[in-house]
N, C-alpha and C. Protein backbone atom coordinates (compact mmCIF):
# COMPACT_ATOMS: atom_id res chain seq x y z
N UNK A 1 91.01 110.19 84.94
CA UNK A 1 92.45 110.04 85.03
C UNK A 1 93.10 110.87 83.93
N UNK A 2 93.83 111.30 84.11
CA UNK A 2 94.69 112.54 83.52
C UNK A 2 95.84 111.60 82.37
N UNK A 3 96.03 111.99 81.28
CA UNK A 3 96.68 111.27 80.51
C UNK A 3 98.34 112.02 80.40
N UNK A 4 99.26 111.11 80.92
CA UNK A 4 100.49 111.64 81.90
C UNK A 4 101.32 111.14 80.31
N UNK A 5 102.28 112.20 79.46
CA UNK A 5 103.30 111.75 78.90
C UNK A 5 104.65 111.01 79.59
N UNK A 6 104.51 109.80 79.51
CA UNK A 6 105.71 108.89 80.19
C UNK A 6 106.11 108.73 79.17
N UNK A 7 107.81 109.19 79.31
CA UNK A 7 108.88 108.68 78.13
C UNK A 7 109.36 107.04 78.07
N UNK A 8 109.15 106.26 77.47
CA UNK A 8 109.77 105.03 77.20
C UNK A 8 111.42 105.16 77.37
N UNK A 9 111.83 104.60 78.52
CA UNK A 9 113.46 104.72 78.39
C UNK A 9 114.12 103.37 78.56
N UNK A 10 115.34 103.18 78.35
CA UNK A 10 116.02 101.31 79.40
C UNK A 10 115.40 102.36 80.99
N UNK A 11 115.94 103.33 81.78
CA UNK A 11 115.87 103.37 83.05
C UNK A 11 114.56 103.28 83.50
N UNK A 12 113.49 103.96 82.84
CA UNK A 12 112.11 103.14 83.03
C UNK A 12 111.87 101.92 83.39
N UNK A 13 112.25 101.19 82.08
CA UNK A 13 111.99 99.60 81.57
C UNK A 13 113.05 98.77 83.30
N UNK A 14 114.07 99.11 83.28
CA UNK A 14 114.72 98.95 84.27
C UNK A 14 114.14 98.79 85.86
N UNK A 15 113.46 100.02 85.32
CA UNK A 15 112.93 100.64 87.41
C UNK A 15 111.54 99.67 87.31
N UNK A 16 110.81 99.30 86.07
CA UNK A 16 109.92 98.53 86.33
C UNK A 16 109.84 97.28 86.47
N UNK A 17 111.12 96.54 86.05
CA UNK A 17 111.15 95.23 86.20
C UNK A 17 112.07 95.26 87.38
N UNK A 18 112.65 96.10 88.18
CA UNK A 18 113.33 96.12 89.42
C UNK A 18 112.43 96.23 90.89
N UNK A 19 110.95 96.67 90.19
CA UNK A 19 110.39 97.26 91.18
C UNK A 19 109.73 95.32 92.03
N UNK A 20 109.40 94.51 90.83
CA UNK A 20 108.78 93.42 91.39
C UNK A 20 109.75 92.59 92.56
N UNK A 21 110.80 92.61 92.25
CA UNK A 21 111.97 92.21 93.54
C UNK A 21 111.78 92.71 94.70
N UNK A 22 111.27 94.17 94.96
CA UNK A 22 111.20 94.36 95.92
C UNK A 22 109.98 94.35 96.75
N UNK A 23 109.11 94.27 95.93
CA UNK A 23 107.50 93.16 96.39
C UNK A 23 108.12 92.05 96.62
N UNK A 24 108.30 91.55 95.70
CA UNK A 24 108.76 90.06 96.60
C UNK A 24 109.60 89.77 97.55
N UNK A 25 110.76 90.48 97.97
CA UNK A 25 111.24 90.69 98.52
C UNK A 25 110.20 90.83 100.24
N UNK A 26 109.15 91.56 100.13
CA UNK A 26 109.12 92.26 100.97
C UNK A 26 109.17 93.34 102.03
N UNK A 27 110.01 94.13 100.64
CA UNK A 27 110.25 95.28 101.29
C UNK A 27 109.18 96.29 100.64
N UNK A 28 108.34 96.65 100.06
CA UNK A 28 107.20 97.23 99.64
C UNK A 28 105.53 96.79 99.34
N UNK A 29 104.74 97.48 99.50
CA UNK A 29 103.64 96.59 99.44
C UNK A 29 103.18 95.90 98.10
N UNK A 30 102.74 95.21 97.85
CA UNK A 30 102.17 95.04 96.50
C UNK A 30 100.69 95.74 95.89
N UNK A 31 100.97 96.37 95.07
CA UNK A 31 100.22 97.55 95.05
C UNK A 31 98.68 97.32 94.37
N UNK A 32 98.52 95.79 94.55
CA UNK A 32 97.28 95.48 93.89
C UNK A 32 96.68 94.31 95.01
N UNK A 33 96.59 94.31 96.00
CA UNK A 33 96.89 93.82 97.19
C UNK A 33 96.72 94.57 98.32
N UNK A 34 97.50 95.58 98.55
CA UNK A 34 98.05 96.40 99.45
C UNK A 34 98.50 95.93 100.70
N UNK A 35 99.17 94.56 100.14
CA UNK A 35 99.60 93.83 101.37
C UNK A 35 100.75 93.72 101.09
N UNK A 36 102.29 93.36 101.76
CA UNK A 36 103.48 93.47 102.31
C UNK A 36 103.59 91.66 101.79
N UNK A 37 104.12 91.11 100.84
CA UNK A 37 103.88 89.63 100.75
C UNK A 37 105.40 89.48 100.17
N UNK A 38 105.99 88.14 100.80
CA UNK A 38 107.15 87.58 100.53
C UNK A 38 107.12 86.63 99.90
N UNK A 39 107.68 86.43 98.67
CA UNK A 39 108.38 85.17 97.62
C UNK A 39 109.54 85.13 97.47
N UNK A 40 110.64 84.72 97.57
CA UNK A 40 111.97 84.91 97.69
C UNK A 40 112.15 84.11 96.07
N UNK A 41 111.14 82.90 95.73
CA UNK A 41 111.94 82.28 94.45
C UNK A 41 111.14 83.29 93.03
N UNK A 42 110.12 84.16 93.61
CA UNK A 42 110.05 85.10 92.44
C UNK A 42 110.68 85.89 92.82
N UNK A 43 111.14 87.02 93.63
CA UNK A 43 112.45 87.79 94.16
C UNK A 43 113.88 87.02 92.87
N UNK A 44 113.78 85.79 93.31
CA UNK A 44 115.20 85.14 92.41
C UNK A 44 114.78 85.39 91.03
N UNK A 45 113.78 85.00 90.76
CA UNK A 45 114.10 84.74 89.32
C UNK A 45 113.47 86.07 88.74
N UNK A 46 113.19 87.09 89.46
CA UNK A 46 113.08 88.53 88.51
C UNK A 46 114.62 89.06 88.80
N UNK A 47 115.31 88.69 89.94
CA UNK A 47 116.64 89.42 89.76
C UNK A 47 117.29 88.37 88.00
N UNK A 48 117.15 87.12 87.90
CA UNK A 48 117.75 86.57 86.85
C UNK A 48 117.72 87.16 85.77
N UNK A 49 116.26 87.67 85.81
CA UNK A 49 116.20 88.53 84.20
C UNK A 49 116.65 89.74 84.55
N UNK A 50 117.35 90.20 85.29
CA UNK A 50 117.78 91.45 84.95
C UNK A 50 118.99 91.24 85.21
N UNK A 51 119.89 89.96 85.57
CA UNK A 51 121.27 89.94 85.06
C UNK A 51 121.40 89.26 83.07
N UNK A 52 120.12 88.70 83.00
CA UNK A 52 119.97 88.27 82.01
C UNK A 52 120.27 89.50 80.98
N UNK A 53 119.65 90.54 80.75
CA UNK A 53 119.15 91.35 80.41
C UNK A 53 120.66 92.42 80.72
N UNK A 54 120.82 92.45 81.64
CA UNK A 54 122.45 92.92 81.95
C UNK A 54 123.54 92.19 80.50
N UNK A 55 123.70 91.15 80.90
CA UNK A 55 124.75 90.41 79.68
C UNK A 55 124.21 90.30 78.41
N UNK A 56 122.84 90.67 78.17
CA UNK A 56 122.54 90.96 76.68
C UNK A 56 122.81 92.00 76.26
N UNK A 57 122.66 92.99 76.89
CA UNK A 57 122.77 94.16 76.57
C UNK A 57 124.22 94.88 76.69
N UNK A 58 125.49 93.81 76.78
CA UNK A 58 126.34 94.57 77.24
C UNK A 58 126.99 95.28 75.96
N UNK A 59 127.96 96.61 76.38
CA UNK A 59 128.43 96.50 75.11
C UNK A 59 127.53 97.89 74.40
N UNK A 60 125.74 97.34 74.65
CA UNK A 60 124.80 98.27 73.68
C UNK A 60 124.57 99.33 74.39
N UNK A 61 124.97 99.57 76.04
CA UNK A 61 124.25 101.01 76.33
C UNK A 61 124.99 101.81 76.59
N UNK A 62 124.55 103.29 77.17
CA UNK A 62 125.40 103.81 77.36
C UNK A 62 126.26 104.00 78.71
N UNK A 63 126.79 104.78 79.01
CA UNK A 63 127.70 104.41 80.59
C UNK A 63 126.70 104.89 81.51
N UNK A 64 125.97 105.54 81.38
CA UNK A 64 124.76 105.82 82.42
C UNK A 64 124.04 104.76 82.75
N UNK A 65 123.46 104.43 81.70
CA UNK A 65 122.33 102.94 81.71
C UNK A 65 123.48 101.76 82.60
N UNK A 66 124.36 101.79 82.19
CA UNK A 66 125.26 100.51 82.91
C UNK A 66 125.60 100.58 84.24
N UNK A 67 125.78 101.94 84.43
CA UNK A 67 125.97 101.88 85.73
C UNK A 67 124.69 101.77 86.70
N UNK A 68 123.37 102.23 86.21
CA UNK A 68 122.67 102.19 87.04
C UNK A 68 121.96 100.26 87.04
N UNK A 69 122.13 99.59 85.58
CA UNK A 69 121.78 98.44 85.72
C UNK A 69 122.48 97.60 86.43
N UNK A 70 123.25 97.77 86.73
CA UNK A 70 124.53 97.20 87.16
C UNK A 70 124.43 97.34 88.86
N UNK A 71 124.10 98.88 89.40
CA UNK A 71 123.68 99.07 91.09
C UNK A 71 122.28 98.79 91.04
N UNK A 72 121.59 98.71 90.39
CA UNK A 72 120.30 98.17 90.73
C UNK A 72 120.17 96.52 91.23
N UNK A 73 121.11 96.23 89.93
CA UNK A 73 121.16 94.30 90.05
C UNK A 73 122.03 94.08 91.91
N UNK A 74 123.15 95.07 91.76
CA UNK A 74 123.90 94.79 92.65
C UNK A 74 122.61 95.05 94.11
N UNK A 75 122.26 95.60 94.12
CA UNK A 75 121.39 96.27 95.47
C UNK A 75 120.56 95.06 95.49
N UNK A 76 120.01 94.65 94.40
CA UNK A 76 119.00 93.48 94.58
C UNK A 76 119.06 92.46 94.98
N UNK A 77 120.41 92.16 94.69
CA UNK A 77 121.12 91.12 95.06
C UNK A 77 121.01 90.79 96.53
N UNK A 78 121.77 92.33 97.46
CA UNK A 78 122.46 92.15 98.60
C UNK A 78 121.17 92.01 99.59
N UNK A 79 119.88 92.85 99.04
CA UNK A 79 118.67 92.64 99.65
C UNK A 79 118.06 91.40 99.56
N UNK A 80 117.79 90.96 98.31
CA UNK A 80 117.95 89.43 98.40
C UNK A 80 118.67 88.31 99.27
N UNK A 81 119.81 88.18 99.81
CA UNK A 81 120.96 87.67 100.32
C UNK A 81 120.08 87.98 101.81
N UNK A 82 120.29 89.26 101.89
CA UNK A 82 119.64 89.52 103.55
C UNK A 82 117.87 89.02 104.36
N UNK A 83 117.31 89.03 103.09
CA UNK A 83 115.98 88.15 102.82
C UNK A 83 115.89 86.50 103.23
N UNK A 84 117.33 86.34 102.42
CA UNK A 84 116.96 84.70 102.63
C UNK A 84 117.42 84.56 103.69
N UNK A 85 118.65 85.20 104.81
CA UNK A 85 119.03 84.72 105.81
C UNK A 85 118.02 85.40 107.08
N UNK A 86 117.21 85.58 106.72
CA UNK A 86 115.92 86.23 108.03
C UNK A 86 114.99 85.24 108.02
């Protein structure tokens, strides 16, 4: 395996704790698994920490980081919402 320089960023840190919602969710496979598996109350409570994580941080980032934490939470949300009513 090839040793890949990955920059530590919030949009990293972001895209990786955004990514488990959508395993749980169901809309991607779980990549240690390789199966398609639905939890809707871990879906909930990884979106929590990232509104959590939203209102801690307000204030500290910059307008880039906010906007994208901000459509990420929002997207997660609405996929969430459409999850539970299926």
């Amino acid at each position: 395996m090839q040793n890949q320089n990955m920059e530590a960023s919030f949009s990293t840190l972001i895209m990786s704790l955004g990514s488990s919602p959508i395993i749980n969710i169901g809309l991607a496979q779980n990549p240690q698994t390789g199966k398609t598996e639905k939890d809707l109350n871990i879906a909930k409570f990884n979106i929590d920490l990232l509104l959590m994580l939203q209102d801690k941080t307000k204030n500290n980032l910059n307008e880039d980081e906010e906007k994208f934490l901000k459509a990420l939470v929002t997207d997660l949300q609405m996929k969430y919402v459409e999850a539970k009513k299926a």
